[in-house]
Protein backbone atom coordinates (compact mmCIF):
# COMPACT_ATOMS: atom_id res chain seq x y z
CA UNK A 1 98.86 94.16 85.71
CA UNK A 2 100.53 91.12 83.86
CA UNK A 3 102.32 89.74 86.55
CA UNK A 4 102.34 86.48 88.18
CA UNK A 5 102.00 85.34 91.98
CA UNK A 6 105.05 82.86 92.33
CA UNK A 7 105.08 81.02 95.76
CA UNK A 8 108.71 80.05 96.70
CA UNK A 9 110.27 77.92 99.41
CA UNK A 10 113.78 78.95 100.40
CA UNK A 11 115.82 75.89 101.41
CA UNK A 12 118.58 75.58 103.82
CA UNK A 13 121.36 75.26 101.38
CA UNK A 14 120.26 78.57 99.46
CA UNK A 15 118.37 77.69 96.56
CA UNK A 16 114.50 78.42 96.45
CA UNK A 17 111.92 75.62 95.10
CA UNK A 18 108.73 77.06 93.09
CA UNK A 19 106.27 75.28 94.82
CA UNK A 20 103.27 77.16 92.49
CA UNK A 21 102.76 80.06 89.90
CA UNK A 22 99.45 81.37 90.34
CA UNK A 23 98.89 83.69 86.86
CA UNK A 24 95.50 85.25 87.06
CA UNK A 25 95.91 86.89 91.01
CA UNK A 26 97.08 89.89 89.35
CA UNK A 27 95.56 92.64 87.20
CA UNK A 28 91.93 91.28 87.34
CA UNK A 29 89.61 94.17 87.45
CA UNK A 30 91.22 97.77 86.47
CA UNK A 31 88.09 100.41 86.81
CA UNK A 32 87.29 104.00 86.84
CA UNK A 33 84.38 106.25 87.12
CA UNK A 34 81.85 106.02 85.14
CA UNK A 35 81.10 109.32 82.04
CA UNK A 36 78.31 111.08 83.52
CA UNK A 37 77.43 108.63 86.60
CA UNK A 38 78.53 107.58 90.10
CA UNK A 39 79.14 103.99 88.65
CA UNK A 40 82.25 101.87 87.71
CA UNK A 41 83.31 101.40 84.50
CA UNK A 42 85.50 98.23 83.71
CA UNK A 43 88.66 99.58 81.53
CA UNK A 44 90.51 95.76 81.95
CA UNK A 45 90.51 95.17 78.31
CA UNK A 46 92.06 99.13 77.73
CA UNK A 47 95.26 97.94 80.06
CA UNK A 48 95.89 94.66 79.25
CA UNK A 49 95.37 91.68 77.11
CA UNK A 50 92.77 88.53 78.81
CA UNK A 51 94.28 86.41 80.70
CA UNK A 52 95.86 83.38 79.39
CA UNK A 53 95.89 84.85 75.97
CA UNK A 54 99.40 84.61 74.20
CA UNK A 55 99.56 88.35 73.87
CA UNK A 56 99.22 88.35 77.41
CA UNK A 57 102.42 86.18 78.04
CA UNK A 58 104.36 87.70 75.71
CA UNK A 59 103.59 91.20 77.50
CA UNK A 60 104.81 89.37 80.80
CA UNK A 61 107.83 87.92 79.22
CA UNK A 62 109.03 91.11 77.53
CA UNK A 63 108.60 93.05 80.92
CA UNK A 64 111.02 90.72 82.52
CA UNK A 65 113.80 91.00 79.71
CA UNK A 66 113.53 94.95 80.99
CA UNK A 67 113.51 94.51 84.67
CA UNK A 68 115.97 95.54 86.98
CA UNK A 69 116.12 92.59 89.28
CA UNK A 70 118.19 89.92 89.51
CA UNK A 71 115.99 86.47 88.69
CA UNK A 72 115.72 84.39 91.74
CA UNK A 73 118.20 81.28 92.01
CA UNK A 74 115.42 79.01 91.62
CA UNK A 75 115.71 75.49 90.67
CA UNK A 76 115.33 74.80 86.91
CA UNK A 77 112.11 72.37 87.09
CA UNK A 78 109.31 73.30 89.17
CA UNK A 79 107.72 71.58 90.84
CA UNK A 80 104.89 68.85 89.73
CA UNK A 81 101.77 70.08 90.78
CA UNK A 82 100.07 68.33 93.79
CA UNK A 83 97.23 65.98 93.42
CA UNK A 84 95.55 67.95 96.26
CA UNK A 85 94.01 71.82 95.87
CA UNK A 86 94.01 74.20 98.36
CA UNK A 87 91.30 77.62 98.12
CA UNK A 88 89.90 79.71 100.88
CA UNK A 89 86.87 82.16 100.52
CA UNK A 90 86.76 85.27 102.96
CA UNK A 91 82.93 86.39 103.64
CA UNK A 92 81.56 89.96 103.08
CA UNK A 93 83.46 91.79 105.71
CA UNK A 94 81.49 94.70 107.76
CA UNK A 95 83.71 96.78 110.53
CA UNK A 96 82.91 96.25 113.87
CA UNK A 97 81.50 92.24 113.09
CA UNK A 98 82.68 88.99 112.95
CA UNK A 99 83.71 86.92 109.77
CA UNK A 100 84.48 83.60 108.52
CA UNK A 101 87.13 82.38 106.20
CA UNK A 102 86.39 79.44 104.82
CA UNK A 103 89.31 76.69 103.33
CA UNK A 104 88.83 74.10 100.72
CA UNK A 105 91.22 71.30 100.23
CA UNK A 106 90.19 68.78 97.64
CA UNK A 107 92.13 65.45 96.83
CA UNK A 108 92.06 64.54 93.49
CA UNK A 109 94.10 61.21 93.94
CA UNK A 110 93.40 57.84 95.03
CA UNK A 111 95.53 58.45 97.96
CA UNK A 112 94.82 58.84 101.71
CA UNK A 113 96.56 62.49 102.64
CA UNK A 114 97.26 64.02 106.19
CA UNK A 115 97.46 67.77 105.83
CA UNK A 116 98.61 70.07 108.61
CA UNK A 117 97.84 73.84 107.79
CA UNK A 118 98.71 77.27 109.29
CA UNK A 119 96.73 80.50 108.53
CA UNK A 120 98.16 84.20 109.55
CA UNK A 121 96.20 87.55 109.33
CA UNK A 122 97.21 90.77 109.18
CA UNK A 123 96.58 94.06 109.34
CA UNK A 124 97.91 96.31 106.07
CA UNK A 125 98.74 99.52 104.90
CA UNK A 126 96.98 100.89 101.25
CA UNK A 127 100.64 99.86 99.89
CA UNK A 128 100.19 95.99 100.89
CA UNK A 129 102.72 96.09 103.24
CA UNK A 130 102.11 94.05 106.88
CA UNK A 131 101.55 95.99 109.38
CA UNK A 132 100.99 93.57 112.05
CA UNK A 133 100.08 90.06 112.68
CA UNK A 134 96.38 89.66 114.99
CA UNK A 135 95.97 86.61 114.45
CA UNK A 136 97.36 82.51 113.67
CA UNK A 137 95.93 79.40 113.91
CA UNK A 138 97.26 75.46 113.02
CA UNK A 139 94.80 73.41 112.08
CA UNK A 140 95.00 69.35 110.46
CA UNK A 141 92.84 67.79 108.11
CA UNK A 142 92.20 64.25 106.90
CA UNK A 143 91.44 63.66 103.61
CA UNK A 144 89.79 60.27 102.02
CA UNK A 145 90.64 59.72 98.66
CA UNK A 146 88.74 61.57 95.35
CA UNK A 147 87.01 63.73 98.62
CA UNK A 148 86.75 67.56 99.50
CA UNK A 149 86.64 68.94 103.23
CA UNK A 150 86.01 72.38 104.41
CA UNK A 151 87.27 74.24 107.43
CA UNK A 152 85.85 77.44 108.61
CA UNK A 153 87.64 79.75 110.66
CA UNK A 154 86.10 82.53 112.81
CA UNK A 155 87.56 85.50 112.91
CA UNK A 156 86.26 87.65 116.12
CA UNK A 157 85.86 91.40 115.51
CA UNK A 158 87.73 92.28 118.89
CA UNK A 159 91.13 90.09 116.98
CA UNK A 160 91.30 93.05 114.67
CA UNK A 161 89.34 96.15 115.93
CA UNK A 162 92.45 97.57 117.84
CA UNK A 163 95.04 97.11 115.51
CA UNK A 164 92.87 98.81 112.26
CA UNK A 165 94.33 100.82 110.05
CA UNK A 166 92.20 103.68 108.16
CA UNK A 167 91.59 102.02 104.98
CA UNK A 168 90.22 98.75 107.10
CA UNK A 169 92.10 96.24 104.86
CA UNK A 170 92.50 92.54 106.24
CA UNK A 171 95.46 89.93 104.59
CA UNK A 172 95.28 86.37 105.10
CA UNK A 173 97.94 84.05 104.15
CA UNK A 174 97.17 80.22 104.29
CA UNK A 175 99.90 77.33 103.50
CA UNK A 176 99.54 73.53 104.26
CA UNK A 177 101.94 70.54 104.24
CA UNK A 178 101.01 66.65 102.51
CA UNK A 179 102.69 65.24 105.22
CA UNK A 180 102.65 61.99 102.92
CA UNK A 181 104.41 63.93 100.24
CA UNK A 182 106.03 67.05 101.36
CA UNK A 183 104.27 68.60 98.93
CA UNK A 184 103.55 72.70 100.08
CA UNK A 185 100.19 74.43 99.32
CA UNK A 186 99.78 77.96 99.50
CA UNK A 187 97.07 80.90 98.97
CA UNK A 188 96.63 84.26 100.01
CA UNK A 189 93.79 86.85 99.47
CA UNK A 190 93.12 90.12 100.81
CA UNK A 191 89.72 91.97 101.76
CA UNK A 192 88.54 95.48 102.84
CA UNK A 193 86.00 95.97 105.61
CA UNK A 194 82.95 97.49 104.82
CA UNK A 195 82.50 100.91 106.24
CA UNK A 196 78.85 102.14 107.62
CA UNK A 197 77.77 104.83 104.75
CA UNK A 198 76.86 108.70 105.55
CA UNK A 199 73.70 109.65 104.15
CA UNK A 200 73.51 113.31 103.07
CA UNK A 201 69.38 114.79 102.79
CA UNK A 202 68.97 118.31 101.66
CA UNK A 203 65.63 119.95 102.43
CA UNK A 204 64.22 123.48 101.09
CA UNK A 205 64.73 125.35 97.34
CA UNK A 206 67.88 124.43 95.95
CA UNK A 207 68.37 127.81 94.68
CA UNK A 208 70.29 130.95 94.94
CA UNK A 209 69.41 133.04 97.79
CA UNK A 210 67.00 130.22 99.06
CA UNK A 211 67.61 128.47 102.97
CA UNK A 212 68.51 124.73 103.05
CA UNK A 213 68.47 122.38 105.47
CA UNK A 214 71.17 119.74 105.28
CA UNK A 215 71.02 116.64 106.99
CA UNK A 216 73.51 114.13 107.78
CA UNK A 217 72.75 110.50 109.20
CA UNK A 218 75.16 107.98 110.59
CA UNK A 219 74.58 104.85 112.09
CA UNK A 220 77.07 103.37 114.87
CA UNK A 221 77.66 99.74 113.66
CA UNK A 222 79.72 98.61 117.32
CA UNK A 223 78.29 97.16 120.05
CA UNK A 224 80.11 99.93 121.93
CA UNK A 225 79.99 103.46 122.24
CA UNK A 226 81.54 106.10 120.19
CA UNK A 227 83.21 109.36 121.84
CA UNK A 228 84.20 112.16 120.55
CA UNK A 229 82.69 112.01 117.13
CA UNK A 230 83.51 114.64 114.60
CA UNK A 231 81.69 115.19 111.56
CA UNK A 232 82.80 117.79 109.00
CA UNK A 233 80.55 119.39 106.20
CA UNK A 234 81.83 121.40 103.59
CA UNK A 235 80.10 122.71 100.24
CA UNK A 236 82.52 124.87 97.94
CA UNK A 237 81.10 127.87 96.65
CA UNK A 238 78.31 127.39 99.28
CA UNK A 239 79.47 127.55 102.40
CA UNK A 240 82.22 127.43 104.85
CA UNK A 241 84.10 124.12 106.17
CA UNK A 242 81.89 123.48 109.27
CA UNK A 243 82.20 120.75 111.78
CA UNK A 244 80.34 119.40 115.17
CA UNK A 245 81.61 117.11 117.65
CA UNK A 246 79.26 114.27 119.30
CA UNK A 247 80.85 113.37 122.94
């Protein structure tokens, strides 16, 4: 929870250039449930000092001096950080529709920059790992001096429908070259579609001994149509595991 995103570029000869140390993409919202609710309850501050807080760095640091890894043969100064920024912003996701990922580069120099950028998305596992690739795109951008541009990206629900996995979780990696300077940019965020809800009603006495009727409601978010739906209801101590298929 106190570690640090570190974007490295391996070079031919071996070594590996830090090209940027991003220090607050990890560890920023630890939660549980809430005492006597459905809600979330933010335990952050239980887990770990704030961010940027000395206590916080010396926590990193003295995690290191115990790991078992190797450090990376990196060279020994990073580095200077561009004068242009690079973010992207990835829209409320819901399964079965379309999004847009929006990219930000702002120059912050006097300077006229060309920037040619790549983005990749994947499909991954609950562990983070990539499971496959559906979709790249290369894309340049001109940038006037002390300026910002935007570029939006579409991302088309049939890209990703067939390769989901079941926890619906999207990765998208973006990097861009200053063709003037060399200089490497690089960002990545992930994002986890959001699923249509089942609503549960119960009718009648909620008593002992007493009929209920138990109603469950799901609404098909695709513009095409689902087979072979199961749906399984199960109440311990009340009833059996049932379950009925919708062809």
């Amino acid at each position: 929870v106190n570690s640090d995103l570190i974007y490295i570029t391996a070079k031919k000869d071996g070594t590996h250039v830090v090209e940027n140390v991003d220090a607050t993409h990890i560890g920023k919202l630890i939660v549980t449930k809430q005492i006597g609710g459905d809600g979330m309850m933010d335990i952050t501050d239980t887990y770990k000092f704030q961010e940027g807080q000395e206590e916080e760095r010396l926590a990193l640091e003295t995690a290191l001096m115990y790991g078992a890894k190797k450090p990376l043969n990196t060279e020994s100064v990073m580095k200077l950080r561009s004068k242009v920024d690079m973010d992207f912003e990835v829209e409320n996701a819901v399964l079965g529709k379309d999004l847009k990922l929006t990219i930000t580069f702002r120059n912050n120099s006097h300077n006229h920059y060309t920037i040619t950028a790549y983005l990749s998305a994947n499909i991954t596992f609950y562990t983070g790992v990539s499971k496959a690739e559906f979709k790249k795109e290369t894309f340049d951008v001109t940038l006037e001096p002390l300026s910002f541009k935007k570029e939006a990206v579409l991302i088309q629900a049939g890209e990703y429908m067939g390769q989901l996995l079941e926890q619906a979780s999207l990765h998208f990696f973006v990097t861009a070259r200053i063709n003037e300077t060399r200089d490497v940019l690089a960002k990545q965020k992930s994002t986890v579609l959001t699923i249509p809800e089942l609503i549960i009603k119960v009718r009648g006495a909620q008593v002992v001994g007493s009929d209920m009727i138990v109603t469950v409601e799901f609404t098909n978010p695709l513009k095409e149509t689902l087979r072979n739906v199961w749906i399984h209801l199960d109440g311990p101590g009340i009833t059996r595991p049932m379950r009925k298929m919708f062809r």
